[in-house]
Protein backbone atom coordinates (compact mmCIF):
# COMPACT_ATOMS: atom_id res chain seq x y z
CA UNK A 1 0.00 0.00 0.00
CA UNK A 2 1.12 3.28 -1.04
CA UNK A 3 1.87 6.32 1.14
CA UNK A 4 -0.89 8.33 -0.83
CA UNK A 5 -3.20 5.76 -0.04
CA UNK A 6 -2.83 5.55 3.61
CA UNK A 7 -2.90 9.69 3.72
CA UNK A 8 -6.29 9.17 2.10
CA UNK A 9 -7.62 6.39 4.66
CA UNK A 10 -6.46 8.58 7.49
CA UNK A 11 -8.03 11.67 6.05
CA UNK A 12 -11.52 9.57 5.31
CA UNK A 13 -11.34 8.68 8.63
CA UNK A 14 -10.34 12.10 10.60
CA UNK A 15 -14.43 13.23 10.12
CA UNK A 16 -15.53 10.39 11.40
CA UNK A 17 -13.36 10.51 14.65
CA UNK A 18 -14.74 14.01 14.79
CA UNK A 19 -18.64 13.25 14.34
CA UNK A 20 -18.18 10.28 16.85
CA UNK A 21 -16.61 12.66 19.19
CA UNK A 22 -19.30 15.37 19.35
CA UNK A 23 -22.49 14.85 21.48
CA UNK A 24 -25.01 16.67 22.90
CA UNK A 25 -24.09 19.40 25.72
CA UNK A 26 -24.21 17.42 28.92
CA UNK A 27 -26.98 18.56 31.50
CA UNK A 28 -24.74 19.01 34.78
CA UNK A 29 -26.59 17.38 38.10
CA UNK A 30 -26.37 20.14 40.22
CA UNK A 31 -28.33 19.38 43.67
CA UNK A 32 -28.29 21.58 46.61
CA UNK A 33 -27.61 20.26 50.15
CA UNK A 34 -30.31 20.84 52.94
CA UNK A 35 -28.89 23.31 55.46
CA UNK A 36 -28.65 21.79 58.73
CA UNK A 37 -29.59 24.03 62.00
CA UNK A 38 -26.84 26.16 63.65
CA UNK A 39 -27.11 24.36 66.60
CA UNK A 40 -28.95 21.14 68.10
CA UNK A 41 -31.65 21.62 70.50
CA UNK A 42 -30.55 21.01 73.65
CA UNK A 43 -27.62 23.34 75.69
CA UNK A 44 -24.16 21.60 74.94
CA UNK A 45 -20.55 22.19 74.78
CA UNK A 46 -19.60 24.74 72.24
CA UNK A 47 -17.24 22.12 71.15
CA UNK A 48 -16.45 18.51 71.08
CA UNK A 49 -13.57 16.75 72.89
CA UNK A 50 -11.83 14.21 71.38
CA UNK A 51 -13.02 11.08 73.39
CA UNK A 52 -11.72 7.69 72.83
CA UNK A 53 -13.47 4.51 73.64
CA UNK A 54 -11.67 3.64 76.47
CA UNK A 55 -12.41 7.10 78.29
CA UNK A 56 -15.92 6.83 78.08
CA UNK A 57 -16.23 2.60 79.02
CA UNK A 58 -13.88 2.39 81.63
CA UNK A 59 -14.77 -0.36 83.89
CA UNK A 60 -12.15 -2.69 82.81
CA UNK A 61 -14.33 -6.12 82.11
CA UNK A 62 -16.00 -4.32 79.52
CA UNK A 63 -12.59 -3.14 77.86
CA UNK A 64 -11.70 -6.40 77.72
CA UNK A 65 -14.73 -7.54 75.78
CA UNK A 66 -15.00 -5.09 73.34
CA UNK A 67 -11.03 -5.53 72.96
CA UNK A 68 -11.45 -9.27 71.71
CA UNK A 69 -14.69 -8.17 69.61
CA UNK A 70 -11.85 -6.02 67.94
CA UNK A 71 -9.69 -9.01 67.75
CA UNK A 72 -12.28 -11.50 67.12
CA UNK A 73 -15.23 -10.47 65.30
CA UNK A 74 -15.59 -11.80 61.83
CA UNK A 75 -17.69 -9.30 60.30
CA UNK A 76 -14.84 -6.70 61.33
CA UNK A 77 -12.39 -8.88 59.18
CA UNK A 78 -14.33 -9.18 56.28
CA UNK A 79 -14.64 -5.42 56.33
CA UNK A 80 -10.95 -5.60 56.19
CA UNK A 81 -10.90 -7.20 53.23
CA UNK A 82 -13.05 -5.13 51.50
CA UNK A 83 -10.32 -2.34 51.83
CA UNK A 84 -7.80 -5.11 50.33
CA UNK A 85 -10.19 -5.22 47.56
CA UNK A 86 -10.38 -1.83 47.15
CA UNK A 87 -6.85 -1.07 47.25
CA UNK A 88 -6.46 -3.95 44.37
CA UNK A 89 -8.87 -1.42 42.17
CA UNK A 90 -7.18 1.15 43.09
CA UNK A 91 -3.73 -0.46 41.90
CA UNK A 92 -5.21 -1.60 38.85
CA UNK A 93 -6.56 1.57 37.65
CA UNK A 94 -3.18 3.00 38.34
CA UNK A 95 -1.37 0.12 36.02
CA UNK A 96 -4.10 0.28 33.78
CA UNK A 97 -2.49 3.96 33.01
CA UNK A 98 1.00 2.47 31.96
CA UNK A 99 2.07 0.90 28.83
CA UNK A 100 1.40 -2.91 29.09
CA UNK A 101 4.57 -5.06 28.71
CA UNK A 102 4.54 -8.80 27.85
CA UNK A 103 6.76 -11.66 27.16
CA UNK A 104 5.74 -14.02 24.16
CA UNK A 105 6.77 -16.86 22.13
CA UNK A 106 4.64 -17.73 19.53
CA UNK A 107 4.13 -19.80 16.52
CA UNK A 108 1.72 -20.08 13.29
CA UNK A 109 1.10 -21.77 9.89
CA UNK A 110 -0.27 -19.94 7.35
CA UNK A 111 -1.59 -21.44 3.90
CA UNK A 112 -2.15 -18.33 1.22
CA UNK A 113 -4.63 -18.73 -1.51
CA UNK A 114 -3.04 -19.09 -4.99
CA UNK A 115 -5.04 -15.56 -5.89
CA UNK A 116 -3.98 -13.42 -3.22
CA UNK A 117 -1.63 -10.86 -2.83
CA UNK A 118 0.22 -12.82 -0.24
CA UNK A 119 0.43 -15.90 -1.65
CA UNK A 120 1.33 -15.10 -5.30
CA UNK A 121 4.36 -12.24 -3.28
CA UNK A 122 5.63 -15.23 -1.78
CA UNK A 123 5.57 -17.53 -4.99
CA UNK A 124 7.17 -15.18 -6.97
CA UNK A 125 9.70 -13.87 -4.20
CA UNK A 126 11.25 -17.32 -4.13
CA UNK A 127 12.26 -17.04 -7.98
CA UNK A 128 14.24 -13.68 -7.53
CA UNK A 129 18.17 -14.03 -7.18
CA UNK A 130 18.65 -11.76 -4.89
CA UNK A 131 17.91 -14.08 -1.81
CA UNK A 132 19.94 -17.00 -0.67
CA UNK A 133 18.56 -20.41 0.43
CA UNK A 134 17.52 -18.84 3.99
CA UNK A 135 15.43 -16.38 3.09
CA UNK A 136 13.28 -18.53 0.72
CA UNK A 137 9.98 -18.54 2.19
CA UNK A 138 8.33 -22.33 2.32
CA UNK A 139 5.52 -22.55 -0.11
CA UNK A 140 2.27 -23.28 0.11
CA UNK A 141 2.33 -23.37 3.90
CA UNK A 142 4.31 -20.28 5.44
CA UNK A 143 5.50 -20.82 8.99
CA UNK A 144 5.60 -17.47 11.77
CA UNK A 145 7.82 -17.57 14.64
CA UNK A 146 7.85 -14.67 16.99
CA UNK A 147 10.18 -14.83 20.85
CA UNK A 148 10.03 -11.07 22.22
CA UNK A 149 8.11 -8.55 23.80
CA UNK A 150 4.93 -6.92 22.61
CA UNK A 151 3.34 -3.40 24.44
CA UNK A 152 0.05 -1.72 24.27
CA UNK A 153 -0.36 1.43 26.33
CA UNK A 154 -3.50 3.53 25.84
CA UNK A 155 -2.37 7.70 26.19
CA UNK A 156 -4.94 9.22 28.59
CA UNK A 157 -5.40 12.23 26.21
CA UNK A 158 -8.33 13.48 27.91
CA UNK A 159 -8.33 12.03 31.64
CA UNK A 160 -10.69 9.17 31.10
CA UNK A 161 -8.12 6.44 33.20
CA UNK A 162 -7.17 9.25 35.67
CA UNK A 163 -10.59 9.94 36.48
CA UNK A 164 -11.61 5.82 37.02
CA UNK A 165 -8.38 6.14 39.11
CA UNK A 166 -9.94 9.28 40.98
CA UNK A 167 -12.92 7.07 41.50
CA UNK A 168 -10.99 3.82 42.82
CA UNK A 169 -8.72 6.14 45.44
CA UNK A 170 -12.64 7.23 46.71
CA UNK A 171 -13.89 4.54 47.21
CA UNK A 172 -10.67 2.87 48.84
CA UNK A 173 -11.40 6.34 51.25
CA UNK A 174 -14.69 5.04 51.85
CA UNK A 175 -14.32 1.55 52.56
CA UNK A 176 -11.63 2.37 55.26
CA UNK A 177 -14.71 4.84 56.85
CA UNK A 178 -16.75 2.05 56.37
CA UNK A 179 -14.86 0.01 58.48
CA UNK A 180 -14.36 3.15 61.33
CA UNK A 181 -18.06 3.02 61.21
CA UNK A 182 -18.69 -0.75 62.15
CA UNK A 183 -16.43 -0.48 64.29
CA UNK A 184 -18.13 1.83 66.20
CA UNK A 185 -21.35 -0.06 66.31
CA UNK A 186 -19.48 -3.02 67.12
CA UNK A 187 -18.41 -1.15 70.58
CA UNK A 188 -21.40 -0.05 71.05
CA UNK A 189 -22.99 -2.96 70.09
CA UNK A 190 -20.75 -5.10 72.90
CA UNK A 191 -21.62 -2.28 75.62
CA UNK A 192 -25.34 -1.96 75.00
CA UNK A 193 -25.39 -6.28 75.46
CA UNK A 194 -22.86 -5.87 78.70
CA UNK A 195 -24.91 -3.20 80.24
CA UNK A 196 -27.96 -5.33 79.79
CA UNK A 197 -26.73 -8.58 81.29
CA UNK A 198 -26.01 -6.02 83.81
CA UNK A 199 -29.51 -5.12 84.72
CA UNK A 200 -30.55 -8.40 84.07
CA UNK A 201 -28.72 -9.29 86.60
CA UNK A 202 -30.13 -6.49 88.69
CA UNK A 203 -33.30 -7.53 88.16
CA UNK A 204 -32.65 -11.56 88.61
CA UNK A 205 -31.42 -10.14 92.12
CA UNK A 206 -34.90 -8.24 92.80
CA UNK A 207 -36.76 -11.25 91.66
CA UNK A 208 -34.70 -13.20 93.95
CA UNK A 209 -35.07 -10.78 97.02
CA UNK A 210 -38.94 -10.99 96.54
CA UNK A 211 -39.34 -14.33 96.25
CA UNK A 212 -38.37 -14.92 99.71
CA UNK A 213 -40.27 -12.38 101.09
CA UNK A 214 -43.89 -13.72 98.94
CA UNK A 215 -42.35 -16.89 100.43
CA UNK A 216 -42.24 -15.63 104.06
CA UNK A 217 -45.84 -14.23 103.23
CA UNK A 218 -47.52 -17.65 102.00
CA UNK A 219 -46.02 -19.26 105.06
CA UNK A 220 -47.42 -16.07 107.27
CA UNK A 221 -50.99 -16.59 105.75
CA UNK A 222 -51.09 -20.59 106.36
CA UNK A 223 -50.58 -20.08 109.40
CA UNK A 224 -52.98 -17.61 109.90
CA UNK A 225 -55.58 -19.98 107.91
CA UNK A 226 -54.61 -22.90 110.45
CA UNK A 227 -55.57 -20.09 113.35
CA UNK A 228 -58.89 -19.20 111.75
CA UNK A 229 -57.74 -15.37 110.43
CA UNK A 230 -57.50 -15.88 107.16
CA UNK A 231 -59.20 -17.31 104.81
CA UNK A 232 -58.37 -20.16 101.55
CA UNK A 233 -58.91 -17.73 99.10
CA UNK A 234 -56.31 -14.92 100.68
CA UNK A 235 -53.74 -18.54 100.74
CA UNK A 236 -54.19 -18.79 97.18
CA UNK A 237 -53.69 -14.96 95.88
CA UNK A 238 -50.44 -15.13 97.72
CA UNK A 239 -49.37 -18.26 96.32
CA UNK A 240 -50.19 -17.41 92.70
CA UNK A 241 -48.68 -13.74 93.18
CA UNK A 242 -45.43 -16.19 94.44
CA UNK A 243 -45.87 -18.61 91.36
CA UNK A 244 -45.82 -15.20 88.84
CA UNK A 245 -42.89 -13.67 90.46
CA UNK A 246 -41.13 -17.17 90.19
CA UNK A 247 -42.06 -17.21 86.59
CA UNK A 248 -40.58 -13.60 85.75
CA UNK A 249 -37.68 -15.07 87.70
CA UNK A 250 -37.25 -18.02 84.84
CA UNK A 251 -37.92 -15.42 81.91
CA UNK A 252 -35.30 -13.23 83.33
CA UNK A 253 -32.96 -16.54 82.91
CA UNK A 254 -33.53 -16.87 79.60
CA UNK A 255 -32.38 -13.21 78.42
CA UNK A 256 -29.55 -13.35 80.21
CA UNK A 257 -28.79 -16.67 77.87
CA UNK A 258 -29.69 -15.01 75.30
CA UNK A 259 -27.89 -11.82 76.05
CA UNK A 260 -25.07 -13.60 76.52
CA UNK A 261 -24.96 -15.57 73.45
CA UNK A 262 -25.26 -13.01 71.56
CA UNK A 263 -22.15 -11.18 73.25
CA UNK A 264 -20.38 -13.84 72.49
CA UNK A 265 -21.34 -13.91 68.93
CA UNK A 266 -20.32 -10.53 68.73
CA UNK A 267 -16.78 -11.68 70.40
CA UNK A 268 -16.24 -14.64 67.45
CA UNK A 269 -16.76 -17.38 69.89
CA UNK A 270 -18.81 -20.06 70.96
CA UNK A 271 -21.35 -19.44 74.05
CA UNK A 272 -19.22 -19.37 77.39
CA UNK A 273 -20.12 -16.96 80.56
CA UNK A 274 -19.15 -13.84 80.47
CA UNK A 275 -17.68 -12.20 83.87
CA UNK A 276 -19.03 -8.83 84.41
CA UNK A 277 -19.57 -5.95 87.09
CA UNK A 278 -23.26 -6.06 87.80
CA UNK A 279 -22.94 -3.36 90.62
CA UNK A 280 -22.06 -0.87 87.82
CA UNK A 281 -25.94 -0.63 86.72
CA UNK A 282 -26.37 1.23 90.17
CA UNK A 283 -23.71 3.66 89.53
CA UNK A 284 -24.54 7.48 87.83
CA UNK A 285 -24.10 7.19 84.39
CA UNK A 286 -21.03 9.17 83.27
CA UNK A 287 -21.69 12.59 81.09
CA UNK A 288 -18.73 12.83 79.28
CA UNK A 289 -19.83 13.45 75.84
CA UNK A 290 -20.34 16.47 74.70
CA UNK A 291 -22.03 17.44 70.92
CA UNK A 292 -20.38 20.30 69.68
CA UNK A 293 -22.13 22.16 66.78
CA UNK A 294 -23.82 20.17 63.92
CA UNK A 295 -21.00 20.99 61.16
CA UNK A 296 -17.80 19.58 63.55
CA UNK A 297 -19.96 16.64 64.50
CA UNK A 298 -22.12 15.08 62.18
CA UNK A 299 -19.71 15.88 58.74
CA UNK A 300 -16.89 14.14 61.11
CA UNK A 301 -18.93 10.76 61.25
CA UNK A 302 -17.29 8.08 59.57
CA UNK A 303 -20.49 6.73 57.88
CA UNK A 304 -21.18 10.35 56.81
CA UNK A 305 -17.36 10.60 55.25
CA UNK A 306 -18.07 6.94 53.98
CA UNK A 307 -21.09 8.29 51.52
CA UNK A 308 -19.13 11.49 50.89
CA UNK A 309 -15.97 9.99 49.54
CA UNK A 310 -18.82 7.14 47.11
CA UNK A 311 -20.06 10.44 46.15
CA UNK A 312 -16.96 11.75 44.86
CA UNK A 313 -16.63 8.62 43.53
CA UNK A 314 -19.52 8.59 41.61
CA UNK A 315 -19.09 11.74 39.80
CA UNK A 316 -15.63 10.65 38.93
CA UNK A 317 -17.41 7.85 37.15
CA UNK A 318 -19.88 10.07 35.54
CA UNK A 319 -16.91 12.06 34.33
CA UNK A 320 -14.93 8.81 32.99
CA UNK A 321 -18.31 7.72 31.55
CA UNK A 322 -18.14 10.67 29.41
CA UNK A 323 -14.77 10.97 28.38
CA UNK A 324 -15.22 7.17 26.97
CA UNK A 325 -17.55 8.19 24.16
CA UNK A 326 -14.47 10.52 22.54
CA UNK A 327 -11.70 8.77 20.76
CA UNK A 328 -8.89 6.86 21.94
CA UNK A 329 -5.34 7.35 20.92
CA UNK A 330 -3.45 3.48 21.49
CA UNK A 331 0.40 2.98 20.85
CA UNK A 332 1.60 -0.48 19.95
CA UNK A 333 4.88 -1.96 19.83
CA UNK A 334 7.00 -4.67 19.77
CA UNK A 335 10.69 -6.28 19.66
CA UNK A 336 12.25 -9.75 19.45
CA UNK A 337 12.94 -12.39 17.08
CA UNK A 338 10.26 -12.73 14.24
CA UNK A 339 11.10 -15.54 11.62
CA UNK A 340 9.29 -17.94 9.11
CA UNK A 341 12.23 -20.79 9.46
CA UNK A 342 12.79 -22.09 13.00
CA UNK A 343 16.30 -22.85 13.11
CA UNK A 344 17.16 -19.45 11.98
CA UNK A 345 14.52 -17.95 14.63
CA UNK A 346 17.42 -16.35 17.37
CA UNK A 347 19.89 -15.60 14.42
CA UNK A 348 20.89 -11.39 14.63
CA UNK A 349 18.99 -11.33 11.08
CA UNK A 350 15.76 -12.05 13.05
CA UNK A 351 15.94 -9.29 15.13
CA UNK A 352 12.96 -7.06 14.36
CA UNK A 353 10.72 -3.98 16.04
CA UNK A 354 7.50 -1.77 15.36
CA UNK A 355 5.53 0.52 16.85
CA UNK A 356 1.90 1.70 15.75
CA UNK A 357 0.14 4.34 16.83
CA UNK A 358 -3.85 3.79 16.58
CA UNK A 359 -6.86 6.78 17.02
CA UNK A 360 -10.30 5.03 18.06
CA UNK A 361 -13.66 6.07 17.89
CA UNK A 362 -17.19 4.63 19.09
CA UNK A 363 -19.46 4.57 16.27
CA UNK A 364 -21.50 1.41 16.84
CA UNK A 365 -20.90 0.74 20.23
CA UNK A 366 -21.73 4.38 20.91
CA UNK A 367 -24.93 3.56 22.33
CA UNK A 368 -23.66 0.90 24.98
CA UNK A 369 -21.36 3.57 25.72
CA UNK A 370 -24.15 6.21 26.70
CA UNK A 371 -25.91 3.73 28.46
CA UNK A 372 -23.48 3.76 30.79
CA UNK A 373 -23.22 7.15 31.14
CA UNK A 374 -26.86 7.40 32.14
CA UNK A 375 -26.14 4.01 34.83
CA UNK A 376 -23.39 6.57 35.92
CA UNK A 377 -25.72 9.92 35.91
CA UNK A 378 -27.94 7.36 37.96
CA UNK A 379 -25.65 6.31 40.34
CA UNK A 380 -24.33 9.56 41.10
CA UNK A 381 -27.29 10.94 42.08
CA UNK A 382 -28.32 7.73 44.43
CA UNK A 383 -24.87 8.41 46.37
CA UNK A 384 -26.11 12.29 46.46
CA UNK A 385 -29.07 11.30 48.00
CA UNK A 386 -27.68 8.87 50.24
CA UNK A 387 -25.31 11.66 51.33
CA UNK A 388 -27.80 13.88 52.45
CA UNK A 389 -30.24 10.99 54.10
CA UNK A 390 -27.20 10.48 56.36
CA UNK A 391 -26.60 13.88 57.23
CA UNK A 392 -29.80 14.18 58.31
CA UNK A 393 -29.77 10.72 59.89
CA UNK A 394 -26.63 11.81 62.00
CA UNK A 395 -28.13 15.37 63.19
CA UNK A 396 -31.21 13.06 64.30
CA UNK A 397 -29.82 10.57 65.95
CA UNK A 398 -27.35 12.93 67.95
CA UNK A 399 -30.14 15.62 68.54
CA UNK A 400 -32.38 12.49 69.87
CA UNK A 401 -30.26 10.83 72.37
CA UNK A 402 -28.96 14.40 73.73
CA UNK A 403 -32.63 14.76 75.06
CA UNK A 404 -33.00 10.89 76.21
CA UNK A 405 -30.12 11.13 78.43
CA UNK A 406 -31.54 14.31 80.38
CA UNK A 407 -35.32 12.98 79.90
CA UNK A 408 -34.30 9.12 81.36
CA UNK A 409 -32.42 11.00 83.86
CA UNK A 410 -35.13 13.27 85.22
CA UNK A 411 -37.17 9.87 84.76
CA UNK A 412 -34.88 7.60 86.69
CA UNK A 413 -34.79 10.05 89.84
CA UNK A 414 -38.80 10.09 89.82
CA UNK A 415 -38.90 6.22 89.85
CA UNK A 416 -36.47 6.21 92.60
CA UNK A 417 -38.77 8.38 94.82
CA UNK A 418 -41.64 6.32 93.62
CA UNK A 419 -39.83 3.07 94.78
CA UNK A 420 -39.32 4.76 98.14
CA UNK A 421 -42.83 5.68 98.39
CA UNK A 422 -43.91 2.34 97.58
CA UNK A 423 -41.73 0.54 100.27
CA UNK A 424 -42.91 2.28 102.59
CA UNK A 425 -46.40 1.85 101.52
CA UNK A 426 -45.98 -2.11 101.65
CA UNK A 427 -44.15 -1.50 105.50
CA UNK A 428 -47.17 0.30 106.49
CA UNK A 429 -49.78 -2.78 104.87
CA UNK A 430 -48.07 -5.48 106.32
CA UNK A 431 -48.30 -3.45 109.54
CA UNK A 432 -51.80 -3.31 109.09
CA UNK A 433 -52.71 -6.59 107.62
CA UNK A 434 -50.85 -8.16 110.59
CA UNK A 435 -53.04 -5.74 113.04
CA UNK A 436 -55.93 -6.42 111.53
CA UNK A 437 -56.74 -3.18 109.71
CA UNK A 438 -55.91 -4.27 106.11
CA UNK A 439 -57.02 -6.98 104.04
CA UNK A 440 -54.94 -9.72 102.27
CA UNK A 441 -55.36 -7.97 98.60
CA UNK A 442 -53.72 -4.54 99.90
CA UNK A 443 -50.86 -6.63 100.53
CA UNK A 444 -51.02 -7.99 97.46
CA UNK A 445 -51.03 -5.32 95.42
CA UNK A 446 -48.44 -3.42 97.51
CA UNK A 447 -45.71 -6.16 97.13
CA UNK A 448 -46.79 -6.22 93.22
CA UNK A 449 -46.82 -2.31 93.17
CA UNK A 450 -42.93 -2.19 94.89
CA UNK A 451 -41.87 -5.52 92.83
CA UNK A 452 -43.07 -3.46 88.89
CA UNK A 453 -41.29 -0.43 90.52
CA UNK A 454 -38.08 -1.57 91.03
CA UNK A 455 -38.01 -3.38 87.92
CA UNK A 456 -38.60 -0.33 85.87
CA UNK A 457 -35.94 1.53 88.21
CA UNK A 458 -33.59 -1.01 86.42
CA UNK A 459 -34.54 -0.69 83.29
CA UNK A 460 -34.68 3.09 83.26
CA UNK A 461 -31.39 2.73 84.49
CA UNK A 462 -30.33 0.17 81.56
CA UNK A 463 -31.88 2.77 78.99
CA UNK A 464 -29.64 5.67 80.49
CA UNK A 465 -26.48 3.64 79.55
CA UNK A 466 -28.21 2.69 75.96
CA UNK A 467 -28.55 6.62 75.58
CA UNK A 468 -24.84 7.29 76.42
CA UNK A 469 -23.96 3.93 73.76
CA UNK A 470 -26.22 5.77 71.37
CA UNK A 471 -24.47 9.26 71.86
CA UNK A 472 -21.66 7.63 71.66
CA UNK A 473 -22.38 5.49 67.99
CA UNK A 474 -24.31 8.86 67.11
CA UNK A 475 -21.16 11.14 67.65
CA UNK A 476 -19.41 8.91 65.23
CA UNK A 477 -17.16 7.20 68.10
């Protein structure tokens, strides 16, 4: 082929490349971010100290849990991996932006029609007398040896491979959030499940306590039945207000089996007690965490950074998505030993080299390619939209349990009282059930009165600590 011709084919071709290349103009997805409030609504610290997890659960059996559900728990390590996977893409978008070197030894047989421009070159090559016996090429079947190197590298003329680069580094940023994330649910996850066995225990213990005293009051009615005082029915309300309690007693058993189990699911190991401090649900709850203003706090969480950095991501796609419908400029090249005669295949006369430069347009495929610029228009938009849900999610959530832990605490000093007033009040009807001046069912429903009062002073309690966890998870850890 002649150098005029190929200056035509490339010429042909040049408005092509250019037709291929031009589009529509692009609508740009601009969306607006809601503007969160200046300030949550509550009174807190004007700003946030830098807590660590070990400042704010301090009582040392619980450290030691939640430092073996570090160790331990298996959804933690597969979110490890995912950040191995992630730096893989990211590594491979970076090589996919250098020239591609490989090592090849190859060989071919190649039979040319009698008609064709190849096979009657080669017939009528081997008649000239200007080529020895090694350069006559075999006839009809023509041999191809290559040993050497061959290269592609694509030229990133307008950013396409930076930006799917741009797009890989994100999301590597956002797995490794990810992962800061669950592992601040996991703490709090391990806490919330300690502090519970905690007031189960509490409450197993209250159970416990009035058992014995129901007890001491079926044996104090008996006998008062055997005396003529009382009568059968007042024997059998207190021995079916004894056979309840001893039922709660059972029930509270069971979720502190199954409060356990699942702590030690959470710790990656099979059931096995777990030792803990169950004085500490009696203790104030601490009131160390402070909120700061909305824009250091919620913008700070790691799940809010996690859909930040998939948003970047996302346009970065969008971008690369774009860039793919224009042409693409491809260089070619390779060196070694090329021959059609084996034993002459690593002789110095062998030795051969090219390069070729390629420009490459969509023109049928142009279609796929829009339709995934529209996946990636899509997409974008869903990781927009997931970035503002968790903004607001994160103002919530921190605005919420700022109120809980002052509401459960003016809550948990009003049961207190009440359990005070109630003790006394079941002092006073066994006083006057004894003297005569009460009936049975006062009794009755004065024990049952103190027993659902204390109960709920413990679980008030247990919610006051779940508040603090949620603070905690809420404030991003």
């Amino acid at each position: 082929m002649t150098r005029k011709n190929l200056i035509y084919i490339y010429s042909s071709l040049i408005p092509l490349l250019y037709l291929s290349s031009c589009s529509a103009p692009e609508k740009v997805l601009e969306q607006e971010l809601k503007t969160m409030p200046g300030s949550f609504n509550v009174q807190v610290a004007p700003e946030a100290p830098h807590l660590k997890w070990q400042q704010i659960f301090s009582e040392p059996g619980l450290q030691r849990l939640i430092d073996t559900a570090l160790a331990n728990n298996f959804d933690l390590k597969t979110g490890m991996q995912r950040i191995e996977i992630a730096g893989a893409q990211l590594r491979l978008s970076r090589a996919a932006m250098l020239p591609g070197l490989n090592a090849q030894v190859s060989g071919g047989l190649d039979r040319y029609g009698n008609y064709t421009m190849n096979g009657v070159g080669n017939y009528d090559t081997n008649f000239s007398p200007n080529i020895d016996e090694n350069r006559r090429i075999p006839y009809p079947a023509t041999p191809d040896y290559f040993a050497g190197f061959r290269s592609s590298w694509e030229i990133d003329i307008w950013g396409k491979l930076s930006k799917r680069k741009e797009a890989a580094f994100n999301r590597l940023l956002a797995s490794r959030q990810g992962l800061q994330w669950f592992q601040t649910q996991l703490i709090s996850e391990v806490a919330a499940r300690y502090f519970e066995l905690a007031a189960l225990d509490k409450q197993a213990e209250i159970l416990t306590h009035n058992i014995r005293l129901q007890e001491k009051g079926v044996e104090i009615v008996e006998a008062q039945l055997a005396g003529g005082r009382a009568t059968a029915l007042a024997v059998k309300q207190f021995r079916a207000q004894l056979f309840a309690t001893r039922g709660r007693a059972y029930e509270i058993r069971q979720d502190i089996s199954r409060a356990e189990n699942e702590l030690n699911n959470l710790l990656g190991r099979f059931p096995e007690k777990i030792e803990r401090d169950t004085a500490m649900i009696t203790r104030t709850v601490p009131r160390t965490l402070f909120a700061g203003i909305p824009a250091q706090v919620v913008l700070s969480r790691p799940d809010v950074r996690q859909a930040e950095f998939e948003l970047k991501a996302a346009r970065a796609d969008v971008t690369a998505a774009r860039k793919a419908l224009l042409p693409s400029l491809t260089l070619d090249a390779y060196a070694g030993y090329n021959s059609f005669k084996l034993p002459l295949l690593f002789s110095p006369g062998s030795l051969a080299a090219g390069v070729l430069g390629g420009l490459t347009a969509p023109i049928f495929n142009r279609g796929t390619l829009k339709n995934g610029k529209r996946i990636a228009d899509a997409e974008q938009l869903q990781a927009f939209y997931n970035y503002q849900r968790q903004i607001i999610n994160a103002y919530q959530e921190v605005s919420t349990q700022l109120t809980a832990m002052d509401n459960l605490q003016h809550a948990y000093r009003l049961k207190t009282a009440q359990v005070q007033e109630l003790n006394d009040a079941l002092s006073t009807a066994n006083d006057l059930y004894l003297a005569g001046y009460a009936s049975y069912l006062e009794v009755i429903v004065a024990q049952g009165s103190v027993l659902n009062a204390e109960m709920e002073q413990v679980d008030l309690k247990r919610q006051s600590y779940g508040a603090m966890i949620a603070l905690y998870r809420a404030l991003g850890g």
